[in-house]
Protein backbone atom coordinates (compact mmCIF):
# COMPACT_ATOMS: atom_id res chain seq x y z
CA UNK A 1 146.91 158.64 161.27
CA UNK A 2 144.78 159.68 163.62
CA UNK A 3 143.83 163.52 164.48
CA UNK A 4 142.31 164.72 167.29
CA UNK A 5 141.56 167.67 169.41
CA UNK A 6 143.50 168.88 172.00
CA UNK A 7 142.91 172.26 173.19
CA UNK A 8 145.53 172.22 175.78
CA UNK A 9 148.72 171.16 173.91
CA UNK A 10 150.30 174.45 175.17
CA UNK A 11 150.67 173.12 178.77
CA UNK A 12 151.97 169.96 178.13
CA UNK A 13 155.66 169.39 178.53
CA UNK A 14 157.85 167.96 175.44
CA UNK A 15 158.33 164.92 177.13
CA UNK A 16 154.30 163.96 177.67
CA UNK A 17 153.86 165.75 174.08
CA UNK A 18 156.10 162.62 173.15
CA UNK A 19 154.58 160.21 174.94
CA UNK A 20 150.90 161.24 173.39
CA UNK A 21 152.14 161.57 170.11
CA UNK A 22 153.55 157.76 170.51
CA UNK A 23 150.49 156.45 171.69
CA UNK A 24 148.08 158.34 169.68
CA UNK A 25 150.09 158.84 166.66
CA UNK A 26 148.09 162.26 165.87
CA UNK A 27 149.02 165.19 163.87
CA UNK A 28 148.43 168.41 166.22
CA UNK A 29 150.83 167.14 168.41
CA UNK A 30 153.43 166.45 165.72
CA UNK A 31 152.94 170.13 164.83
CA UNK A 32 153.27 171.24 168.18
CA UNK A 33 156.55 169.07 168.48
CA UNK A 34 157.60 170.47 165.62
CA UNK A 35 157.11 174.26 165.89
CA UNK A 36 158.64 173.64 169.66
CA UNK A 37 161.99 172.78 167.94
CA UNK A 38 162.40 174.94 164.98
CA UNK A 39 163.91 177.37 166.74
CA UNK A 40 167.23 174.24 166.68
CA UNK A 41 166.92 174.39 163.08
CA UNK A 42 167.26 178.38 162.69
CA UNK A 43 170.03 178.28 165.23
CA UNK A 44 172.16 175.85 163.14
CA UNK A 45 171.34 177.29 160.48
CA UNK A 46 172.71 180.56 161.25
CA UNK A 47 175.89 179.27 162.76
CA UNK A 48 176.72 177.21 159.57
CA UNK A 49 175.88 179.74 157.05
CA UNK A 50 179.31 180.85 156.06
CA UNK A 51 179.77 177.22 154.99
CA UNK A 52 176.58 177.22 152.20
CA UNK A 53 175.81 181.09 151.82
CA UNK A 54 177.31 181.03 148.25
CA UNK A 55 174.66 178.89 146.63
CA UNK A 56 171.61 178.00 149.35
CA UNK A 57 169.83 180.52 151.29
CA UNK A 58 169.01 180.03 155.02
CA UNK A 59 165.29 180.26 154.65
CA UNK A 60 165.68 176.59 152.25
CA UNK A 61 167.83 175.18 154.93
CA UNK A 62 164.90 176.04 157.83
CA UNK A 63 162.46 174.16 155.53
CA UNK A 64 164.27 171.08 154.89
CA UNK A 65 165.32 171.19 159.02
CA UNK A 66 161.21 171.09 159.54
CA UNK A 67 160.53 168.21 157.61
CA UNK A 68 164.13 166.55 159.45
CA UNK A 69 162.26 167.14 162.75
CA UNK A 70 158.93 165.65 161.44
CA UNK A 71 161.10 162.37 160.64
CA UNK A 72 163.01 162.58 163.67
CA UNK A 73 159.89 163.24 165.81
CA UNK A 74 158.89 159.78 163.95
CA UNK A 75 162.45 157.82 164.45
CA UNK A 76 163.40 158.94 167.81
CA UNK A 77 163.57 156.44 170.91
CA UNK A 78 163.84 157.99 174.05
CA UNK A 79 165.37 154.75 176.11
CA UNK A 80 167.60 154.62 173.22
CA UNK A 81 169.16 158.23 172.61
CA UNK A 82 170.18 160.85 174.39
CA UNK A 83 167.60 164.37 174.77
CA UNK A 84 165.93 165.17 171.35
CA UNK A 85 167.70 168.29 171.62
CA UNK A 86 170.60 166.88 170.88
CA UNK A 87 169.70 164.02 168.44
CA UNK A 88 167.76 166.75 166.39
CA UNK A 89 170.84 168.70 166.05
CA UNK A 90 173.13 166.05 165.34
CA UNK A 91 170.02 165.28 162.49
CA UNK A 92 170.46 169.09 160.78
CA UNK A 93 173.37 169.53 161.21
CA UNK A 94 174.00 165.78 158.85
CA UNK A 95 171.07 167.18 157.09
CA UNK A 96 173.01 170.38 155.84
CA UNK A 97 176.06 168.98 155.31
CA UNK A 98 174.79 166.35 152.98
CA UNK A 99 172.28 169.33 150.59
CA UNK A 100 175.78 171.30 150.72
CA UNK A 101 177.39 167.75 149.27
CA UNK A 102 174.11 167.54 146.84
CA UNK A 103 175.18 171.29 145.55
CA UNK A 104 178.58 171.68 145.42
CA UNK A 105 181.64 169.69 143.49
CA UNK A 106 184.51 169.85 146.04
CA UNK A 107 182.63 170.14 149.08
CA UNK A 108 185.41 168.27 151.02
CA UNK A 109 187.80 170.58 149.89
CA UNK A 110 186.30 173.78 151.12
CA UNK A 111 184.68 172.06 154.23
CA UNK A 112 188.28 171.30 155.56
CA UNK A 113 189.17 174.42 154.59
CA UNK A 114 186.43 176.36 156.42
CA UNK A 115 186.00 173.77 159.26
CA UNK A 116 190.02 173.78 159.72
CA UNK A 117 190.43 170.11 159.52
C-alpha cells in the first residue's frame, strides 16, 4: 500500500478522491474518504438507537461504521452501484442490524416489533 503526500486533499471532490485512491491505492486519501463520510455513520446511528440502546452504546456503533466505510471505500464500484452515499448506508445500516443479531436472543422478535413489520 502505497502512501504518499498530498497536501491538497481538502480541495478535491469525493468523486476524484475516488478515482486517486483507485489508482494509487494510498492511505491519506482513504482517511480523507473516510472522515468525509462518518458523519452517514453518526446519522444512522442516531436514528436507529431506540432499536440497540439497551445493550450497545452509539459511540461502538460509530466505530464499527468507520471500519464499514474503510471496506466499502475498498469494495465499491462506481459503474456498478448507485452514489456511495447510498451504498454506505445501505452497508451500516446491514452492519447494525447484524451486531444487534450478534447481541441479542430474539432480535426478530423485537425488530418487528419496533420496526412494525
Amino acid at each position: 500500500m502505497n502512501t504518499l503526500n498530498y497536501p491538497s486533499l481538502e480541495g478535491k471532490t469525493n468523486e476524484e478522491l475516488f478515482t486517486l485512491y483507485k489508482e494509487t491505492h494510498a492511505q491519506e486519501v482513504k482517511q480523507e474518504l473516510t472522515m468525509r463520510y462518518v458523519y452517514i455513520v453518526r446519522s444512522i446511528a442516531y436514528q436507529m438507537r431506540e432499536m440497540y440502546h439497551d445493550f450497545m452504546q452509539t459511540d461502538d456503533i460509530v466505530n464499527e461504521g468507520v471500519i464499514e466505510i474503510m471496506r466499502a471505500i475498498e469494495r465499491y464500484d462506481e459503474s456498478r452501484d448507485n452514489k456511495f452515499e447510498t451504498y454506505i448506508s445501505r452497508r451500516i445500516r446491514g452492519m447494525v442490524i447484524d451486531m444487534m443479531r450478534k447481541k441479542t436472543t430474539g432480535f426478530r422478535e423485537t425488530f418487528t416489533e419496533t420496526a412494525g413489520v
